[in-house]
PDB file of N, CA and C in Angstrom:
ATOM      1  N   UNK A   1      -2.569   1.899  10.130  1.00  0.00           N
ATOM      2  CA  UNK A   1      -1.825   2.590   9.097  1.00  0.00           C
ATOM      3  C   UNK A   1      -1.571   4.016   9.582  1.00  0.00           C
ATOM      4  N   UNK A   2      -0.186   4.580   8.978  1.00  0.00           N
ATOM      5  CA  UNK A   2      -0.125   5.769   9.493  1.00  0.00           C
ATOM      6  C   UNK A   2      -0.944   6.444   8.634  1.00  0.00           C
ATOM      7  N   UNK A   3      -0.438   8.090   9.328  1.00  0.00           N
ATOM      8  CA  UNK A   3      -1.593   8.885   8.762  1.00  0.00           C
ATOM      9  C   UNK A   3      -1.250   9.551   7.341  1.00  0.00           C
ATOM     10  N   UNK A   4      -0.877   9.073   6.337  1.00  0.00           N
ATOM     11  CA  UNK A   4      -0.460   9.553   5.509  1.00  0.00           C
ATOM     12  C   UNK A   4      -1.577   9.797   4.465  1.00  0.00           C
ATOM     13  N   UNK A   5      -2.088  11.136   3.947  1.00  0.00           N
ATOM     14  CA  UNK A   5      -3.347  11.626   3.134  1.00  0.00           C
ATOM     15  C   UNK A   5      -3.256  10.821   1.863  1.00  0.00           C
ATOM     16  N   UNK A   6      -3.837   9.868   1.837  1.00  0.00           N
ATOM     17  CA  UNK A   6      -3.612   9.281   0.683  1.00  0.00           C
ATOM     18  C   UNK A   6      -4.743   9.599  -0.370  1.00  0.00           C
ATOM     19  N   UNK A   7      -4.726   9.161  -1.720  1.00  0.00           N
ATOM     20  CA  UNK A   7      -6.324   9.060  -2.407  1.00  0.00           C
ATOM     21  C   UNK A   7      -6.512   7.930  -2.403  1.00  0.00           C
ATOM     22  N   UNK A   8      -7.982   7.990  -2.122  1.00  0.00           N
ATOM     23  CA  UNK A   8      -8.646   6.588  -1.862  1.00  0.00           C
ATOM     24  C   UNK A   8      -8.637   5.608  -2.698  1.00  0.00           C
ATOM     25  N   UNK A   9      -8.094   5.740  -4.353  1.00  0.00           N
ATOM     26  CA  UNK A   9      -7.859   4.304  -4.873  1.00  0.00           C
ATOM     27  C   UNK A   9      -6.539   3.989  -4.217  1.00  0.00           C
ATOM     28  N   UNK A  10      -5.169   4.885  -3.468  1.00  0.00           N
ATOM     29  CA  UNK A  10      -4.466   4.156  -3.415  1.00  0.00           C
ATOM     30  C   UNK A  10      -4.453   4.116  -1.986  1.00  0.00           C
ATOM     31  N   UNK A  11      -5.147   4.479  -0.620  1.00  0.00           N
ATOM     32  CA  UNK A  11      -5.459   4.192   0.103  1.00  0.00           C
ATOM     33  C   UNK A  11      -5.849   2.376   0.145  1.00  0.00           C
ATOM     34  N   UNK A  12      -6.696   2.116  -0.724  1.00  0.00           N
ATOM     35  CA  UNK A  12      -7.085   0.580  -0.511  1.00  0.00           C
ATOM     36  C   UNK A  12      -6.180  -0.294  -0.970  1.00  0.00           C
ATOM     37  N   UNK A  13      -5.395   0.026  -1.762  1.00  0.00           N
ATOM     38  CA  UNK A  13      -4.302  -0.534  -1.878  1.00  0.00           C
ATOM     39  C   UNK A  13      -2.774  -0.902  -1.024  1.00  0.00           C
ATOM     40  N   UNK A  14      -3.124   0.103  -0.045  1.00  0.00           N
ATOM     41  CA  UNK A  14      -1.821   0.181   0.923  1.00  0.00           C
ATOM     42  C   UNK A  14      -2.405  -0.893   2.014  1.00  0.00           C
ATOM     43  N   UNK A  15      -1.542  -1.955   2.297  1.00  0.00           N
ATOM     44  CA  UNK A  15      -1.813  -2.979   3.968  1.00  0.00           C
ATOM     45  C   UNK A  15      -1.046  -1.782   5.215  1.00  0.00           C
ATOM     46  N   UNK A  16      -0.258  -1.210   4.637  1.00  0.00           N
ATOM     47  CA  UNK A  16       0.659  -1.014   6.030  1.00  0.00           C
ATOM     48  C   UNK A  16       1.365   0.468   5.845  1.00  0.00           C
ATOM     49  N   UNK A  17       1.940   1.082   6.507  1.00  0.00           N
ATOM     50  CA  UNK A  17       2.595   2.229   6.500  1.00  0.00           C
ATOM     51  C   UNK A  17       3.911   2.166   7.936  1.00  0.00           C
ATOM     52  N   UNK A  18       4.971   1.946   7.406  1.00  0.00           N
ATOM     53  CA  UNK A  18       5.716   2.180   8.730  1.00  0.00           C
ATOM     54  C   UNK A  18       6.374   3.499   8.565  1.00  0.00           C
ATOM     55  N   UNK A  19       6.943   3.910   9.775  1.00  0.00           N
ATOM     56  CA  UNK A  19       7.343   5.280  10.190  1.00  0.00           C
ATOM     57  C   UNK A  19       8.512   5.418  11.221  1.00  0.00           C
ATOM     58  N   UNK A  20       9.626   5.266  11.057  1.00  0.00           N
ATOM     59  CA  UNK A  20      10.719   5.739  11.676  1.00  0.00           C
ATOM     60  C   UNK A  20      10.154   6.276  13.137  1.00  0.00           C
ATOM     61  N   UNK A  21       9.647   7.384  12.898  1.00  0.00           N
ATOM     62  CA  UNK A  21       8.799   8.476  13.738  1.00  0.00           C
ATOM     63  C   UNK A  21       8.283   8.987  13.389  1.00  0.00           C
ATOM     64  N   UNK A  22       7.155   9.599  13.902  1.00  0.00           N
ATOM     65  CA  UNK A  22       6.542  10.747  13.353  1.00  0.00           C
ATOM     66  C   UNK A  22       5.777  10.480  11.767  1.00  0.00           C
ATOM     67  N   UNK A  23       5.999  11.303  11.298  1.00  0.00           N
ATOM     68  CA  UNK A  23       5.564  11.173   9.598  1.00  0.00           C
ATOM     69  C   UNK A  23       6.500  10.808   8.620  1.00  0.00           C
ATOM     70  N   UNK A  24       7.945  10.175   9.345  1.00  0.00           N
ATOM     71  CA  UNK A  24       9.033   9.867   8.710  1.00  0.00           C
ATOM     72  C   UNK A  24       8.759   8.852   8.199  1.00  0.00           C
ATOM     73  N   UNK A  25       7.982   8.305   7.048  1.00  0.00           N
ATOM     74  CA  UNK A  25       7.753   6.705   6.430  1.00  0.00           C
ATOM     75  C   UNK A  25       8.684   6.498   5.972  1.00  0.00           C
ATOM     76  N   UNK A  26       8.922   5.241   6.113  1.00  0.00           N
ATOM     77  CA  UNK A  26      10.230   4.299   5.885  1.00  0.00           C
ATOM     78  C   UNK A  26       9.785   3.370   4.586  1.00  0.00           C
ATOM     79  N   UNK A  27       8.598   2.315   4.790  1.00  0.00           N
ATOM     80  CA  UNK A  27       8.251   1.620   4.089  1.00  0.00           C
ATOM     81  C   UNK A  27       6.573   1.647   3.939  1.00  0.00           C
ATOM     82  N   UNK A  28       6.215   1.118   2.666  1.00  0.00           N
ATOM     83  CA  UNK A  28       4.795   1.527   1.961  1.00  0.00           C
ATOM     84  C   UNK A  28       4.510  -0.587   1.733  1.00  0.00           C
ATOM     85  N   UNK A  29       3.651  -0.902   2.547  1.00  0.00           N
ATOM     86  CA  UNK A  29       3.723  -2.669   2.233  1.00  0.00           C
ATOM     87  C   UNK A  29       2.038  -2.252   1.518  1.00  0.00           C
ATOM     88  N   UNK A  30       1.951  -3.065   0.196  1.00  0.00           N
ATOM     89  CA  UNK A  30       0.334  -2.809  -0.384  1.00  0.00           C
ATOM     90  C   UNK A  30       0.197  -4.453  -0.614  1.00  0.00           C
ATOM     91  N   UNK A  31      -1.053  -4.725  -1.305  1.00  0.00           N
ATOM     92  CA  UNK A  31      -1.147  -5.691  -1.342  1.00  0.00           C
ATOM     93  C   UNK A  31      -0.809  -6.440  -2.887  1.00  0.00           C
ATOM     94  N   UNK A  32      -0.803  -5.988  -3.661  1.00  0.00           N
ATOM     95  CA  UNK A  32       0.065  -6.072  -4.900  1.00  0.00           C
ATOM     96  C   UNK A  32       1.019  -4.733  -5.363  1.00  0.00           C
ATOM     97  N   UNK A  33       2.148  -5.554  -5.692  1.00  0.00           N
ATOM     98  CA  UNK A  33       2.750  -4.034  -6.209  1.00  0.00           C
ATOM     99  C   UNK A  33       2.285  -2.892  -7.004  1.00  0.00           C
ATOM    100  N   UNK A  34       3.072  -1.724  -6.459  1.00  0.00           N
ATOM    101  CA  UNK A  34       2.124  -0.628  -6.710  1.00  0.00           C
ATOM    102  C   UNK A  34       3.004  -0.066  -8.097  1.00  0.00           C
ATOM    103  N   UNK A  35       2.401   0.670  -9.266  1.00  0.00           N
ATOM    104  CA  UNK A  35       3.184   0.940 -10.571  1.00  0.00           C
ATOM    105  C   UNK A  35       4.102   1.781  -9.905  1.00  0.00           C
ATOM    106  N   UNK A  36       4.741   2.332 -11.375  1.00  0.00           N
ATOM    107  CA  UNK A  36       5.647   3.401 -11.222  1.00  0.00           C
ATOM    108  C   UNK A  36       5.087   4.937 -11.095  1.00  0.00           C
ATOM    109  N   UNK A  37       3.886   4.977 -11.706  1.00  0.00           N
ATOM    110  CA  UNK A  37       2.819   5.734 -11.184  1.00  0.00           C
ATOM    111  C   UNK A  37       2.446   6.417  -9.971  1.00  0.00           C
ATOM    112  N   UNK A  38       1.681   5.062  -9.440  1.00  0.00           N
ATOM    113  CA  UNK A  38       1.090   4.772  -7.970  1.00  0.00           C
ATOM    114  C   UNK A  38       2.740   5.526  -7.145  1.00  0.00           C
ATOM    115  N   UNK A  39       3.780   5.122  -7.326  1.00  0.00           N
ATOM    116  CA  UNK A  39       5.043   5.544  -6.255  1.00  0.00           C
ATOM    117  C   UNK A  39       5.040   6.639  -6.457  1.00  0.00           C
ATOM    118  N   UNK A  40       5.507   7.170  -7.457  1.00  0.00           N
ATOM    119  CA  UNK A  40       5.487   8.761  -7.556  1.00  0.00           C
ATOM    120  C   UNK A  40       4.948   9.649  -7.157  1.00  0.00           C
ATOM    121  N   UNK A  41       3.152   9.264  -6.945  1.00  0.00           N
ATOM    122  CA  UNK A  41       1.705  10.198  -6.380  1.00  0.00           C
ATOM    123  C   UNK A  41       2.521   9.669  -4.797  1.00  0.00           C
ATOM    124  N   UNK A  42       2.935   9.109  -4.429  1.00  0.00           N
ATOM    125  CA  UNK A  42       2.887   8.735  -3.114  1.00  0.00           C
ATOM    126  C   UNK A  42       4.390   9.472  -2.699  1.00  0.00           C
ATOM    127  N   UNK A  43       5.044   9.112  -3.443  1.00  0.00           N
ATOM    128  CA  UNK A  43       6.402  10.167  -3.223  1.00  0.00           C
ATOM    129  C   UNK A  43       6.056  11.494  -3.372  1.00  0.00           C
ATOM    130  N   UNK A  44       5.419  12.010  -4.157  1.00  0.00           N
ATOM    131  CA  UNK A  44       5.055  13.469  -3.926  1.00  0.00           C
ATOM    132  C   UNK A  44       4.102  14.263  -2.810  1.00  0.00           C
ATOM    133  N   UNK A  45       3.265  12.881  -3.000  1.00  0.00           N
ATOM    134  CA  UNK A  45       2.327  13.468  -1.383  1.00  0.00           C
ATOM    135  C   UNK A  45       3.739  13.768  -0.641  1.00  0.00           C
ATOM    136  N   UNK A  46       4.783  13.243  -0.101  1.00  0.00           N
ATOM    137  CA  UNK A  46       5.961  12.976   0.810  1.00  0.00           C
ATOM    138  C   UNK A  46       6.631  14.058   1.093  1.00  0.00           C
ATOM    139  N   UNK A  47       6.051  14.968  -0.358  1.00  0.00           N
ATOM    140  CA  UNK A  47       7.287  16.232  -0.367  1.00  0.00           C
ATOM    141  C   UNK A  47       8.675  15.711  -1.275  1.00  0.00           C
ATOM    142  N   UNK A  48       8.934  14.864  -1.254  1.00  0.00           N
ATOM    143  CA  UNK A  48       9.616  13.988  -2.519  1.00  0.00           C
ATOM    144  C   UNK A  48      11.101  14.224  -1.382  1.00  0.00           C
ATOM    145  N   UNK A  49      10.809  13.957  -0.135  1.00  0.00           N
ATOM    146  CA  UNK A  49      11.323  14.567   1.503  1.00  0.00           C
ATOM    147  C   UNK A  49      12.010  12.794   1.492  1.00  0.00           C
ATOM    148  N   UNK A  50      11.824  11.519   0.758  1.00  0.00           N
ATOM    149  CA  UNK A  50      11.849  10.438   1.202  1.00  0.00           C
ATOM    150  C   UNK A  50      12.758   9.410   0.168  1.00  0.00           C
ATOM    151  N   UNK A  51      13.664   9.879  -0.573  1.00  0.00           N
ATOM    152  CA  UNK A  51      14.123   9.426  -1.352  1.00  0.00           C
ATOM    153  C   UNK A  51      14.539   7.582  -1.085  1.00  0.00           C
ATOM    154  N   UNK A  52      14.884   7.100   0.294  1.00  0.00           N
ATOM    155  CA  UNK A  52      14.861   6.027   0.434  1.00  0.00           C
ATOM    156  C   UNK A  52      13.603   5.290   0.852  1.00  0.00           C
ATOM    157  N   UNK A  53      12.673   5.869   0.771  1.00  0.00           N
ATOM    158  CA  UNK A  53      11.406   5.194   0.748  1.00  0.00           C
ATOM    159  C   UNK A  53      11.159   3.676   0.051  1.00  0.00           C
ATOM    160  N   UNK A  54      11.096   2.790   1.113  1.00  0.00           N
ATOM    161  CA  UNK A  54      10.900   1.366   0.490  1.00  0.00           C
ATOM    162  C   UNK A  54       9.286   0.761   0.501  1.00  0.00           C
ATOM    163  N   UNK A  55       9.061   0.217  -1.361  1.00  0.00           N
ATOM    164  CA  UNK A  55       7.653  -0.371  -1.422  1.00  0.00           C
ATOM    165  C   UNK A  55       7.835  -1.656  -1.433  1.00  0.00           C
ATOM    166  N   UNK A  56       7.294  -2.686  -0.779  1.00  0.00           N
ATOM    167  CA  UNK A  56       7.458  -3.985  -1.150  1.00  0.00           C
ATOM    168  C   UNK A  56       5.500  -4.107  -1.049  1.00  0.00           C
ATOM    169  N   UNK A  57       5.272  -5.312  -1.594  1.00  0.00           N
ATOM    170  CA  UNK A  57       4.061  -5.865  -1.306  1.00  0.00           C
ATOM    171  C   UNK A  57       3.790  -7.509  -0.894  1.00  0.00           C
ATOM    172  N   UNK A  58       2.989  -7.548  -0.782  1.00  0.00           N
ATOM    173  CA  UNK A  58       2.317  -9.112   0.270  1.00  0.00           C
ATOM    174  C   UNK A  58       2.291  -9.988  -1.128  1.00  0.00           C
ATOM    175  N   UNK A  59       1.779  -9.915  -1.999  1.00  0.00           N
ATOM    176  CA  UNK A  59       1.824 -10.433  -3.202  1.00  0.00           C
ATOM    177  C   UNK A  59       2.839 -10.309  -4.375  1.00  0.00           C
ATOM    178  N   UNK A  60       3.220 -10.955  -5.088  1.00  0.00           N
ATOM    179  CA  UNK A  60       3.927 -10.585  -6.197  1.00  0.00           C
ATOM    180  C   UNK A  60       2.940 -10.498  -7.612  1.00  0.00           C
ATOM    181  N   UNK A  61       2.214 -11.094  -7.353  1.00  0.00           N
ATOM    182  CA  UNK A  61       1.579 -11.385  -8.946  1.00  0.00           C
ATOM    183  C   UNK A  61       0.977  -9.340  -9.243  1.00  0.00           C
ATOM    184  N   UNK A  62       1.369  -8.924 -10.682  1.00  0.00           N
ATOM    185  CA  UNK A  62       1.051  -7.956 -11.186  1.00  0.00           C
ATOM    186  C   UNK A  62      -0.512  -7.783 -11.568  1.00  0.00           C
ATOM    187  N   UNK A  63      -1.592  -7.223 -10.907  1.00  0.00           N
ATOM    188  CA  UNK A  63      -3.132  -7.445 -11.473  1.00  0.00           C
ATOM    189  C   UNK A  63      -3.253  -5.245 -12.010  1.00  0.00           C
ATOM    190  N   UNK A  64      -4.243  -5.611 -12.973  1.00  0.00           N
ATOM    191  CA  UNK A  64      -4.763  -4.267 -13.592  1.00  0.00           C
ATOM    192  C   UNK A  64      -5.128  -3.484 -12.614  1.00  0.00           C
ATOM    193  N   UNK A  65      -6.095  -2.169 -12.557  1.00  0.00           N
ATOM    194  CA  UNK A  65      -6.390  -1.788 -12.512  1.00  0.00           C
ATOM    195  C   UNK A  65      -7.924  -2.238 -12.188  1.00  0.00           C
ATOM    196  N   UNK A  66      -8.361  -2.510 -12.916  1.00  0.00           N
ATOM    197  CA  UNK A  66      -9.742  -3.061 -13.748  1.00  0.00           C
ATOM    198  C   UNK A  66     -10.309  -4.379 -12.451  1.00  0.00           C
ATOM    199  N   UNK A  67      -8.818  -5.380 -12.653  1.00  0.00           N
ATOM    200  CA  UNK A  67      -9.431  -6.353 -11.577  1.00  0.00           C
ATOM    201  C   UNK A  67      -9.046  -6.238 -10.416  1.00  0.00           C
ATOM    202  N   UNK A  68      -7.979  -5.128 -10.254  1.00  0.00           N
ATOM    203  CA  UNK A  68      -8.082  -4.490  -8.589  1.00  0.00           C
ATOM    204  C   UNK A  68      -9.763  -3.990  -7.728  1.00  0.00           C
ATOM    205  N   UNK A  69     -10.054  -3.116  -9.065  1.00  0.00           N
ATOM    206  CA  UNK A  69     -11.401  -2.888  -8.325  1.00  0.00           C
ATOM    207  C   UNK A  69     -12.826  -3.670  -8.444  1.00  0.00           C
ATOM    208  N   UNK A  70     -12.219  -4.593  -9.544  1.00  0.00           N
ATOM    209  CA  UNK A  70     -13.774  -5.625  -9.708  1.00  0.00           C
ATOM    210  C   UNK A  70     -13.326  -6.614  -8.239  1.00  0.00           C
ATOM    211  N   UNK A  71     -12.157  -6.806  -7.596  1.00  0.00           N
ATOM    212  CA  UNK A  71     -11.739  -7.792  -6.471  1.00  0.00           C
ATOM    213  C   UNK A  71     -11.759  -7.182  -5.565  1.00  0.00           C
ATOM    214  N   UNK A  72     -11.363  -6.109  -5.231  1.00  0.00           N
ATOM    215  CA  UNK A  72     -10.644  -5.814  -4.226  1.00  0.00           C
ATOM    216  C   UNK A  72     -11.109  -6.044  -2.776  1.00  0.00           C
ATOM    217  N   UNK A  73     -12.433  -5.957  -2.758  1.00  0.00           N
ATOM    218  CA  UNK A  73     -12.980  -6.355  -0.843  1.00  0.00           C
ATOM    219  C   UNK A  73     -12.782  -7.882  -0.965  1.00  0.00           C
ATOM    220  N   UNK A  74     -13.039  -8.984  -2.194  1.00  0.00           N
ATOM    221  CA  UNK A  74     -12.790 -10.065  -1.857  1.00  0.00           C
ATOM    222  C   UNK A  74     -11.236 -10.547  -1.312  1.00  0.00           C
ATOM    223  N   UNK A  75     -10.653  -9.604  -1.773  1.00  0.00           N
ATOM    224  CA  UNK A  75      -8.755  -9.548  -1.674  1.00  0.00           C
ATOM    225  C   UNK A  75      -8.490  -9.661  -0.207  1.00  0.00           C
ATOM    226  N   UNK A  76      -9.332  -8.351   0.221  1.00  0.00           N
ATOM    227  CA  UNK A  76      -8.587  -7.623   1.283  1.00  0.00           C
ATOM    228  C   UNK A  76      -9.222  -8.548   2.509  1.00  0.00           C
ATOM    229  N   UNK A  77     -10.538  -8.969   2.556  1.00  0.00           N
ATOM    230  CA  UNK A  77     -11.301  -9.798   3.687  1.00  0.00           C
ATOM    231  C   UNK A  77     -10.323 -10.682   3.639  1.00  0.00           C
ATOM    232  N   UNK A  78     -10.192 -11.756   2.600  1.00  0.00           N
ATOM    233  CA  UNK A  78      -9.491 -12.866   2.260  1.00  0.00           C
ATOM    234  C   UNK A  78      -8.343 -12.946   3.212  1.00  0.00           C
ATOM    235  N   UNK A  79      -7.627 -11.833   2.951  1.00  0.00           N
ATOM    236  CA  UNK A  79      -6.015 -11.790   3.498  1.00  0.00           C
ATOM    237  C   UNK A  79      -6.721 -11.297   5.035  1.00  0.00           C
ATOM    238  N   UNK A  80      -7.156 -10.491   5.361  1.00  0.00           N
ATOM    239  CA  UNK A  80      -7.828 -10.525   6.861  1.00  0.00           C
ATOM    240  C   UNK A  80      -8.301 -11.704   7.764  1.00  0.00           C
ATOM    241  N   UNK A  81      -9.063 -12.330   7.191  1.00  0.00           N
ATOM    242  CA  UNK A  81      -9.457 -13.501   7.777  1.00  0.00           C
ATOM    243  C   UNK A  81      -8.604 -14.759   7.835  1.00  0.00           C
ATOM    244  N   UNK A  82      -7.412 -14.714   6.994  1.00  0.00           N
ATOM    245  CA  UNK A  82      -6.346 -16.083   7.128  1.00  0.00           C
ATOM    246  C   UNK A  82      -5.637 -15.463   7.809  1.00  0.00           C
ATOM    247  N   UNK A  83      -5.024 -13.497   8.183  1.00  0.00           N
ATOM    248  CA  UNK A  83      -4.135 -13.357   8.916  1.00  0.00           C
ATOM    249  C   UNK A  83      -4.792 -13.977  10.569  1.00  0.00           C
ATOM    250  N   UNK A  84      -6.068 -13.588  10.561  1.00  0.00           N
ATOM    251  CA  UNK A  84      -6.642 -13.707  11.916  1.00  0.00           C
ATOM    252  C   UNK A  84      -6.756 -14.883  12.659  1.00  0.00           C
ATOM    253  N   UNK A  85      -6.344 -16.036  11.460  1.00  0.00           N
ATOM    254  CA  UNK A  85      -6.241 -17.339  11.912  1.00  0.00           C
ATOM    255  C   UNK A  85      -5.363 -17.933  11.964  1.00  0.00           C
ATOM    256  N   UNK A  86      -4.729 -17.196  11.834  1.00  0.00           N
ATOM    257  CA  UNK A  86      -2.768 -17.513  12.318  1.00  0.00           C
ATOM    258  C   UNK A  86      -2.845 -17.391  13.655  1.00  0.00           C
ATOM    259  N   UNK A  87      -3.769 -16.533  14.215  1.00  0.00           N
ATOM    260  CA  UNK A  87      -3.518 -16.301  15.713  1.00  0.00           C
ATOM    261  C   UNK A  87      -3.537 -17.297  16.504  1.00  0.00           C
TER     262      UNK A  87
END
């Protein structure tokens, strides 16, 4: 992931960070979509410098808050260990 200062609830939420170059992020991939919230803190970290900034995520299904963090290492291993066995 690039180096973008994130806060750590939405740090664990991000899979990926791409970058044109440099610190130029292009696209934000998380593992469920992120609110309208979550974009904004992340567009402003940006300098609000990124107006075409694209979020997509690995999942579609919408989960809380609540069961993001009662799940989330089971989430993230989960999707780790089936990517690793694609190999």
């Amino acid at each position: 992931m690039n180096n973008l200062d994130l806060p750590a609830n939405l740090r664990d939420k991000v899979y990926q960070i791409n970058a044109e170059s440099g610190m130029d992020f292009s696209k934000i991939i998380s593992y469920f979509p992120l609110s309208d919230d979550e974009k904004r803190i992340i567009i402003f970290l940006l300098g609000n410098s990124k107006p075409s900034l694209e979020f997509h995520s690995i999942f579609s299904d919408n989960i809380s808050e609540q069961e993001w963090v009662k799940s989330k290492d089971n989430i993230i291993k989960r999707f780790q260990d089936e990517l690793f066995d694609i190999d």
